[in-house]
N, C-alpha and C. Protein backbone atom coordinates (compact mmCIF):
# COMPACT_ATOMS: atom_id res chain seq x y z
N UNK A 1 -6.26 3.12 -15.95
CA UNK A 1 -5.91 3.47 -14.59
C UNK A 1 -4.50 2.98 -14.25
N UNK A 2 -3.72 1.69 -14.49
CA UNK A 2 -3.00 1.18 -14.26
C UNK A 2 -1.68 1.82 -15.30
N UNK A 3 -1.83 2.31 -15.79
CA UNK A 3 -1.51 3.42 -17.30
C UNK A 3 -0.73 4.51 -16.09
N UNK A 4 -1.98 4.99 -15.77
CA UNK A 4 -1.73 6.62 -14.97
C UNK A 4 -1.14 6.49 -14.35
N UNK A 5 -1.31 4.81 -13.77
CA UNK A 5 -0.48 5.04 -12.18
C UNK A 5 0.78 4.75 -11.85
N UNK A 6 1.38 4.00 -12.87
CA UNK A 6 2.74 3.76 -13.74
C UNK A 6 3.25 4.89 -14.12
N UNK A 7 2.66 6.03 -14.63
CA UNK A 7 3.01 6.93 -15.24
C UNK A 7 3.79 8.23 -13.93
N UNK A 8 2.59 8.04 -12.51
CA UNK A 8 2.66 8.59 -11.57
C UNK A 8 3.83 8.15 -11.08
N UNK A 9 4.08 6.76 -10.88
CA UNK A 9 5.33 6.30 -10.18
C UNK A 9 6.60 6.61 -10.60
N UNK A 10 6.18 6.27 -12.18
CA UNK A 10 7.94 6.72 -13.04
C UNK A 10 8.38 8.12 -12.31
N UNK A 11 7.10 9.21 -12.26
CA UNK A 11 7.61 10.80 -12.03
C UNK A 11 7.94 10.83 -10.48
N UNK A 12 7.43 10.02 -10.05
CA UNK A 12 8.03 10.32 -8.14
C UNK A 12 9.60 9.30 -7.94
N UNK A 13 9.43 8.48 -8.85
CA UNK A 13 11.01 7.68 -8.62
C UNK A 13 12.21 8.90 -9.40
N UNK A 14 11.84 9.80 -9.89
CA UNK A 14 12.96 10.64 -10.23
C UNK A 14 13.24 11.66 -9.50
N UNK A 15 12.48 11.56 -7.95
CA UNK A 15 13.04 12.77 -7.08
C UNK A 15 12.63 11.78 -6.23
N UNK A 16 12.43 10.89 -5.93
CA UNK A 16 13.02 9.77 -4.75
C UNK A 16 14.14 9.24 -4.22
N UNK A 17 14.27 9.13 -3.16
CA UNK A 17 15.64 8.55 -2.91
C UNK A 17 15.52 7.26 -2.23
N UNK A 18 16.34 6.53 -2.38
CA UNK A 18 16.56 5.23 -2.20
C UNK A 18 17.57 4.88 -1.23
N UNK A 19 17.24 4.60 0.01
CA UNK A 19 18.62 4.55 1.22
C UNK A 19 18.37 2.98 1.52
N UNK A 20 19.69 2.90 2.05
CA UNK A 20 19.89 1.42 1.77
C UNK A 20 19.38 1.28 3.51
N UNK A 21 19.53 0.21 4.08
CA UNK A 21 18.70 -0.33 5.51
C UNK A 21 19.50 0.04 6.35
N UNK A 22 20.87 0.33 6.01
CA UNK A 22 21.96 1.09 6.99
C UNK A 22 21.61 2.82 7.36
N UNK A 23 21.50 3.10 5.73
CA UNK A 23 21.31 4.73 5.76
C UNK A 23 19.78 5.07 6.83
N UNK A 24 18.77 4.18 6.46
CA UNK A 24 17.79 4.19 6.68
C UNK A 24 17.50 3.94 8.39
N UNK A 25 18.67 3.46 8.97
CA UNK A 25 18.77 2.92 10.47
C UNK A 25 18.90 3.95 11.14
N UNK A 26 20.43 4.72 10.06
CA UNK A 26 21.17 5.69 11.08
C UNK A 26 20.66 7.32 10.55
N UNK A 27 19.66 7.52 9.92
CA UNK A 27 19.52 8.41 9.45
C UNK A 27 18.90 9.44 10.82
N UNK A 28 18.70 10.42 11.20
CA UNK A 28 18.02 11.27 12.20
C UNK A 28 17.31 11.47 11.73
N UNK A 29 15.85 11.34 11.28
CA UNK A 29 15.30 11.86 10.99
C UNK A 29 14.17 13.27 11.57
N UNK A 30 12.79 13.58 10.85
CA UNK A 30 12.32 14.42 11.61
C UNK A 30 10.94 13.77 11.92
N UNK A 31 10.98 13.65 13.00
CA UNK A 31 9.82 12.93 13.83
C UNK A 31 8.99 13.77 13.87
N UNK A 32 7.96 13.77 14.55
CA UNK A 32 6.79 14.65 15.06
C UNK A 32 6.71 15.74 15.90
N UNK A 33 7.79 15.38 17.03
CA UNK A 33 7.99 16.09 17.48
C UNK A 33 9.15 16.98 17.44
N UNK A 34 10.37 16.58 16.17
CA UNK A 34 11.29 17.26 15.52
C UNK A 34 10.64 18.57 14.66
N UNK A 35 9.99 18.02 14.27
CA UNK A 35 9.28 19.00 12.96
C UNK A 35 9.14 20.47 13.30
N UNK A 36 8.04 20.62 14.72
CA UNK A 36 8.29 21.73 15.44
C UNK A 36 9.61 22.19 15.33
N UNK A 37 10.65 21.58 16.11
CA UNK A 37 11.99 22.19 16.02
C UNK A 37 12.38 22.72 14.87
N UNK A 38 12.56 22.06 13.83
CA UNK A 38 12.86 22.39 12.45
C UNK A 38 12.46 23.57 12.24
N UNK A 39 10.96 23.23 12.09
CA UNK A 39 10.17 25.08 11.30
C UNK A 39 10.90 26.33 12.87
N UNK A 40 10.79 25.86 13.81
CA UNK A 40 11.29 27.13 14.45
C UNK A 40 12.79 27.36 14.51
N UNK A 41 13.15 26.52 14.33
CA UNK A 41 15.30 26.32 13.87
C UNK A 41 15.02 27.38 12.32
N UNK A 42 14.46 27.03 11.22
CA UNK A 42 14.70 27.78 9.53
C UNK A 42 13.61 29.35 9.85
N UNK A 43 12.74 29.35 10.87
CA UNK A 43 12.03 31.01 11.64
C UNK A 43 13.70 31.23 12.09
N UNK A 44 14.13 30.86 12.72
CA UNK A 44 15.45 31.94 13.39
C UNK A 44 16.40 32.26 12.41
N UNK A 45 16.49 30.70 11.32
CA UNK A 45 17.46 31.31 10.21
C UNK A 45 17.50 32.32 9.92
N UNK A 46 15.98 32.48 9.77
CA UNK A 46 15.78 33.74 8.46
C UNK A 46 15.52 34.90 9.57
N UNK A 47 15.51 35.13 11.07
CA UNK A 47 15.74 36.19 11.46
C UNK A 47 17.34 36.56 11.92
N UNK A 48 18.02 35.75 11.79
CA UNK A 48 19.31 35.84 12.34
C UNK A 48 20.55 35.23 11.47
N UNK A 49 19.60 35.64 9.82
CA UNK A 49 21.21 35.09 9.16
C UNK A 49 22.30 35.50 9.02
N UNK A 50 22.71 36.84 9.51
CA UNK A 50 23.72 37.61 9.66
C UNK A 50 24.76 36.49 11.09
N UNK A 51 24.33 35.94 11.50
CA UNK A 51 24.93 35.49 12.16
C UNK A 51 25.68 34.01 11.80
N UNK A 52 25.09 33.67 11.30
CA UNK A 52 25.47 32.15 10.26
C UNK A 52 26.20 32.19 10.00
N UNK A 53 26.99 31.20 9.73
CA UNK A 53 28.04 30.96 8.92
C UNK A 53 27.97 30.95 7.06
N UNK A 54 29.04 31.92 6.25
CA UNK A 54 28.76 32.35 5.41
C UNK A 54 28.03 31.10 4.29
N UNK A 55 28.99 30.15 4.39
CA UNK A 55 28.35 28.70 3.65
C UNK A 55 27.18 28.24 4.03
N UNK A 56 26.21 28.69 4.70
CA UNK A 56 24.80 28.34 5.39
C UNK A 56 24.06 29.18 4.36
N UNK A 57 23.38 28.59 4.00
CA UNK A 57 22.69 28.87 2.77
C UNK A 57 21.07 28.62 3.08
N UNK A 58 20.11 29.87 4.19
CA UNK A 58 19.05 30.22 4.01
C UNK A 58 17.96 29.54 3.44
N UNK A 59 18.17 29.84 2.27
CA UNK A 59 17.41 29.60 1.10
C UNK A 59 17.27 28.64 0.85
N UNK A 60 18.20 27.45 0.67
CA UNK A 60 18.24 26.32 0.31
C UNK A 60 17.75 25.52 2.02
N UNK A 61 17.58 26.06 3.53
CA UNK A 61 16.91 25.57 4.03
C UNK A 61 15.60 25.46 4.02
N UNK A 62 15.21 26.64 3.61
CA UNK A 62 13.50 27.11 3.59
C UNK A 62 13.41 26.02 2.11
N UNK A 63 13.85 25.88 1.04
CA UNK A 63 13.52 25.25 -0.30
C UNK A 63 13.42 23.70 0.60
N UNK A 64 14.11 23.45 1.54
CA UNK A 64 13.82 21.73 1.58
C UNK A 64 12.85 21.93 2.64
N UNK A 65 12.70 22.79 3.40
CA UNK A 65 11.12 22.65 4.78
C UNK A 65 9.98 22.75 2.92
N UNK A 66 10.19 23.42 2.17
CA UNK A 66 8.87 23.21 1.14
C UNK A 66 9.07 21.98 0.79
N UNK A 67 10.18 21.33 0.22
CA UNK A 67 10.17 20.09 -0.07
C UNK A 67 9.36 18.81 1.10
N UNK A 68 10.03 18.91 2.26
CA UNK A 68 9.43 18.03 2.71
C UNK A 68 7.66 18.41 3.26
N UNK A 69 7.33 19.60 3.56
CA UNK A 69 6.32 19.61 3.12
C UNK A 69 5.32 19.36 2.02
N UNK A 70 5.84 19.36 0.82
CA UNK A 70 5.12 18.56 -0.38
C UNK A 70 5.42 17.27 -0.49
N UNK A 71 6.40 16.78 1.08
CA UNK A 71 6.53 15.14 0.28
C UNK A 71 5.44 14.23 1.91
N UNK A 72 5.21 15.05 2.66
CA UNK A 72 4.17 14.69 3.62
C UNK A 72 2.92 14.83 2.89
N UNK A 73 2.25 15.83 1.68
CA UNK A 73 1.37 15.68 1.05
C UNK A 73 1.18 14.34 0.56
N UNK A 74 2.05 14.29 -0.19
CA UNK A 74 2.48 13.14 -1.14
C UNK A 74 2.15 11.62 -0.58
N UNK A 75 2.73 11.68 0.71
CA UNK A 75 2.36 10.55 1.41
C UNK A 75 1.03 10.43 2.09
N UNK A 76 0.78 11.43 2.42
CA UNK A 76 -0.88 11.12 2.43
C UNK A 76 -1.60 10.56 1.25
N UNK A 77 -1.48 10.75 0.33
CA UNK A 77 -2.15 10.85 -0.36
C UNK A 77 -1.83 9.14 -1.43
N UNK A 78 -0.57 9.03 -0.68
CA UNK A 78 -0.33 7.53 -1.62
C UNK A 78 -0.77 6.49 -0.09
N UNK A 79 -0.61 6.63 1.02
CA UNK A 79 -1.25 6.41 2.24
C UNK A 79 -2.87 6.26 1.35
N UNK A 80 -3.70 7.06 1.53
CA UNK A 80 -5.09 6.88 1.12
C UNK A 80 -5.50 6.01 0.12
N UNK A 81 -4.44 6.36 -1.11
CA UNK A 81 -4.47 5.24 -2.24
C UNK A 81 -4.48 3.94 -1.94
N UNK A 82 -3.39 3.78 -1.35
CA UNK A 82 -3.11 2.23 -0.68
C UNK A 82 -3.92 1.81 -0.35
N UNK A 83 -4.66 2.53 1.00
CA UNK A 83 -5.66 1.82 1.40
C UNK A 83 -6.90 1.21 0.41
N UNK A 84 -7.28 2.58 -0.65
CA UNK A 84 -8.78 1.91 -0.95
C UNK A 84 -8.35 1.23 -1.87
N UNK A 85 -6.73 0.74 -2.75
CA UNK A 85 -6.49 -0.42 -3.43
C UNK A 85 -6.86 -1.39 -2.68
N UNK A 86 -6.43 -1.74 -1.43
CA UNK A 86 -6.47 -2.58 -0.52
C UNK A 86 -7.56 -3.42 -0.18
N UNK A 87 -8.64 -2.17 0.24
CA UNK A 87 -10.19 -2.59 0.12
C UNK A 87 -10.79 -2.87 -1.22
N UNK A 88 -10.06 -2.32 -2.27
CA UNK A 88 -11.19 -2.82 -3.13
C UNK A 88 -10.44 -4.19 -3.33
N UNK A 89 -9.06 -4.69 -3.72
CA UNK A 89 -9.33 -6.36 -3.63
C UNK A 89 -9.80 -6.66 -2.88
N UNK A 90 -9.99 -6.63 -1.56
CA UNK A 90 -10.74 -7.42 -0.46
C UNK A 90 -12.23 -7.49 -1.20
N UNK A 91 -12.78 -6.93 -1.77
CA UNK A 91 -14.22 -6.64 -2.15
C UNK A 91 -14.22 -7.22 -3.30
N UNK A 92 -13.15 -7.20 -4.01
CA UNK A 92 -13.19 -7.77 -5.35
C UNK A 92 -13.23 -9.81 -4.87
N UNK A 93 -12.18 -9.87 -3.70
CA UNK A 93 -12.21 -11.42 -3.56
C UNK A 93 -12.73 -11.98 -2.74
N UNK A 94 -13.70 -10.70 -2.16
CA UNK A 94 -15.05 -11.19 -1.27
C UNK A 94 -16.14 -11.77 -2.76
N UNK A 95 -16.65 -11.15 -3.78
CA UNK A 95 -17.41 -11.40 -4.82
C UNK A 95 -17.04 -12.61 -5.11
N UNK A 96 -15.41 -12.64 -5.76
CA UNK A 96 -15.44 -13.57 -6.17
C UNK A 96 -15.63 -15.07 -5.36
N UNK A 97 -15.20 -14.92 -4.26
CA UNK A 97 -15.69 -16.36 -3.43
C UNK A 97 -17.08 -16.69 -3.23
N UNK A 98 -17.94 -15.58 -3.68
CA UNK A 98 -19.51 -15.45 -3.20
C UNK A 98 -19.91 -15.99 -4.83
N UNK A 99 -19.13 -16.17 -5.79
CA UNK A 99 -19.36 -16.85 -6.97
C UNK A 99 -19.24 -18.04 -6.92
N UNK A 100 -17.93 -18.18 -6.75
CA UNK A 100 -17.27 -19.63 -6.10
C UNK A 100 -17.85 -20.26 -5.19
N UNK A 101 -19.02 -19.31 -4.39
CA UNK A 101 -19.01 -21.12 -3.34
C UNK A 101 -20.85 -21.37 -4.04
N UNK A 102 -21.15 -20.23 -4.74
CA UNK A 102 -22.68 -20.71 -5.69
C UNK A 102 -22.41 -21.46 -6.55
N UNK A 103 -21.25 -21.41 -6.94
CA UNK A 103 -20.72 -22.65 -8.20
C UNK A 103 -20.52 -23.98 -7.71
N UNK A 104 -20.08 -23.91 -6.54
CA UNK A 104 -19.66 -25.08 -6.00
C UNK A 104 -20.62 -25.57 -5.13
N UNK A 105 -21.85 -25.00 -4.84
CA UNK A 105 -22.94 -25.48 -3.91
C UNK A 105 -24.12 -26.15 -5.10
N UNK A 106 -24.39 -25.18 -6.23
CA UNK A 106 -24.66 -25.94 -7.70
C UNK A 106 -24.49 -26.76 -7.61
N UNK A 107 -23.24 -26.85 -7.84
CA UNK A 107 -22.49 -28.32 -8.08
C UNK A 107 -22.82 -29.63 -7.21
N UNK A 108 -22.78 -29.48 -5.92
CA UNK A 108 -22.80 -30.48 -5.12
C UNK A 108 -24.39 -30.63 -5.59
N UNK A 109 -25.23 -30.03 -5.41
CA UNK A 109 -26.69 -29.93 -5.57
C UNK A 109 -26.95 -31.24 -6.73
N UNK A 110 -26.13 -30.93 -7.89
CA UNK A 110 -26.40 -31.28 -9.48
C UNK A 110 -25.92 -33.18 -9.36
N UNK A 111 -25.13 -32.68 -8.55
CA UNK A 111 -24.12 -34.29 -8.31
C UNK A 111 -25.36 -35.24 -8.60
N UNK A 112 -25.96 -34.98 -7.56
CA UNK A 112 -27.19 -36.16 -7.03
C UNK A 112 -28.25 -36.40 -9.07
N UNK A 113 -28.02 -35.17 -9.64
CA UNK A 113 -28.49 -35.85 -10.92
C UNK A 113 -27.94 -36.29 -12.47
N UNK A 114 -26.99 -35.47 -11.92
CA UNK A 114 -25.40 -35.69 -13.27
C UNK A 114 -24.56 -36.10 -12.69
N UNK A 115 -24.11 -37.22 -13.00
CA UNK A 115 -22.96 -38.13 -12.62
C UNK A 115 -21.72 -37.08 -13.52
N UNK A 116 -21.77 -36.78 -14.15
CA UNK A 116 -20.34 -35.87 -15.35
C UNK A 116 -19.94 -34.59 -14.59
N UNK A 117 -20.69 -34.60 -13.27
CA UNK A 117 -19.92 -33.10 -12.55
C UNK A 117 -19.33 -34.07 -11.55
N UNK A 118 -19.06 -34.84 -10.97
CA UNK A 118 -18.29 -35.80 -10.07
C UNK A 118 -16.66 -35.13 -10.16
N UNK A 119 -16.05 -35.58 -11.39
CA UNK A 119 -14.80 -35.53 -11.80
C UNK A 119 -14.49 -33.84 -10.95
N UNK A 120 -15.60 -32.98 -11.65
CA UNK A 120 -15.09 -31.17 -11.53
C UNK A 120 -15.50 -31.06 -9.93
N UNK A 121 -16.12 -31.67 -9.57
CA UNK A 121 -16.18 -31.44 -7.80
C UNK A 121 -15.23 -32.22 -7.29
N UNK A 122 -14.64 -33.37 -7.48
CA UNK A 122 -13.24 -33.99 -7.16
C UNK A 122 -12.56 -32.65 -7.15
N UNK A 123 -12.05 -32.53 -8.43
CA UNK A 123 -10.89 -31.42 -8.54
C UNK A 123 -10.88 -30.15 -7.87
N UNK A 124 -11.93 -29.63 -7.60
CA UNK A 124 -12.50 -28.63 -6.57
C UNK A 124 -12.01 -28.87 -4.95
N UNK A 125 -12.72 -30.03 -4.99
CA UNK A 125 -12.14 -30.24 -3.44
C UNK A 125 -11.38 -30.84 -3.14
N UNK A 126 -10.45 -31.11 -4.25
CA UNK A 126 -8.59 -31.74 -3.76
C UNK A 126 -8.24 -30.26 -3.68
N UNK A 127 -8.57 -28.91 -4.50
CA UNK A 127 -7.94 -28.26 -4.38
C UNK A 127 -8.54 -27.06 -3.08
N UNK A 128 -9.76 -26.92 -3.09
CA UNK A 128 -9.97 -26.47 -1.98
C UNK A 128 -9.62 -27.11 -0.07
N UNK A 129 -9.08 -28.18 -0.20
CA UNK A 129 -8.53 -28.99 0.72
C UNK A 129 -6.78 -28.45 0.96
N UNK A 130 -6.67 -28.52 -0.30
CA UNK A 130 -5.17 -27.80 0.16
C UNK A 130 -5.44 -25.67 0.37
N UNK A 131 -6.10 -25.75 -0.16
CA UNK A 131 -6.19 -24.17 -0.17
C UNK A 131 -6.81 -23.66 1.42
N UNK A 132 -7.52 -24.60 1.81
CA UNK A 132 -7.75 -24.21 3.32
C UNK A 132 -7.04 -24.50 4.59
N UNK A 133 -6.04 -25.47 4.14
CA UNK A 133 -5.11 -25.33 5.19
C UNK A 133 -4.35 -24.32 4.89
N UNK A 134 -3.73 -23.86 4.02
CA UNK A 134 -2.92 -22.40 3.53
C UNK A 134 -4.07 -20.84 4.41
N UNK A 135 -5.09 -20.68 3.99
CA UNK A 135 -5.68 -19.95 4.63
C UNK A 135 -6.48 -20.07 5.27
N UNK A 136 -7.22 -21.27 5.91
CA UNK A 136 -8.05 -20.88 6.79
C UNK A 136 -9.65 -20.72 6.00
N UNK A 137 -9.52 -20.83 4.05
CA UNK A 137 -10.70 -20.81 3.81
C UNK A 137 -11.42 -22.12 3.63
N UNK A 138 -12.31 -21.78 2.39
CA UNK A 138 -13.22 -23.10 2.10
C UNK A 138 -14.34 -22.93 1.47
N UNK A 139 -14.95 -24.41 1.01
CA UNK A 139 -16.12 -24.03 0.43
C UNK A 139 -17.06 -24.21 1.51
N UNK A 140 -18.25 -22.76 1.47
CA UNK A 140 -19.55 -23.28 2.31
C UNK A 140 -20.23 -24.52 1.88
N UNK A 141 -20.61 -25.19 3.13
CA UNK A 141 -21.56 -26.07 3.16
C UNK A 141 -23.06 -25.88 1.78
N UNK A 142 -23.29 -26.59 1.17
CA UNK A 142 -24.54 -26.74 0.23
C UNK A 142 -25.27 -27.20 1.64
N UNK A 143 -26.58 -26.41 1.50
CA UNK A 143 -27.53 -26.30 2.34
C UNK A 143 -29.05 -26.81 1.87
């Protein structure tokens, strides 16, 4: 998967463009409510190109309304991706803490009859001590 999706990126970075935070500030773009304008601005082109100026080139407007129409696909669709990457780590490091705190509730459990897990629950909770002031997590209470 991680194959494909490398493979996907290489082919969209070769008709991507890359604007720097200036270009990207001052650029006009086409908003939502531009877009309308646009498709009915390249409808008049093409009924009134006799009127244009000869270097106005039709064709090459209608070729970029397809372009950016296949690149609003595009973004949907890496939009959707994103997301369920997104959710599935969350799900992946929901499990894994639901491992982690059975390991570590074990543990406290075992204390009371093996003195040789002491040391690995120290190290656990020097490090889960710093790890919950960073986020806010922790180990559940052994019950």
């Amino acid at each position: 998967l991680v194959i494909l999706l490398t493979k996907a990126a290489d082919l969209l970075k070769k008709y991507a463009v890359n604007l720097s935070p200036e270009e990207r500030k001052s650029a006009r773009s086409v908003a939502a409510r531009r877009e309308s304008y646009v498709r009915h601005s390249l409808r008049a082109a093409r009924q009134h190109e006799q009127l244009l100026p000869r270097d106005f080139n039709v064709s090459d407007y209608n070729s970029l309304m397809e372009q950016y129409d296949q690149h609003k696909n595009i973004s949907v669709i890496v939009n959707e991706l994103t997301e369920l990457v997104n959710d599935t780590g969350v799900a992946i490091g929901q499990e894994l803490m639901s491992y982690t705190d059975t390991l570590y509730n074990s543990l406290k459990i075992a204390r009371n009859r093996n003195a040789s897990v002491e040391h690995t629950l120290a190290e656990l909770e020097a490090y889960n001590s710093r790890s919950s002031n960073e986020d806010g997590g922790g180990y559940k209470k052994a019950e």
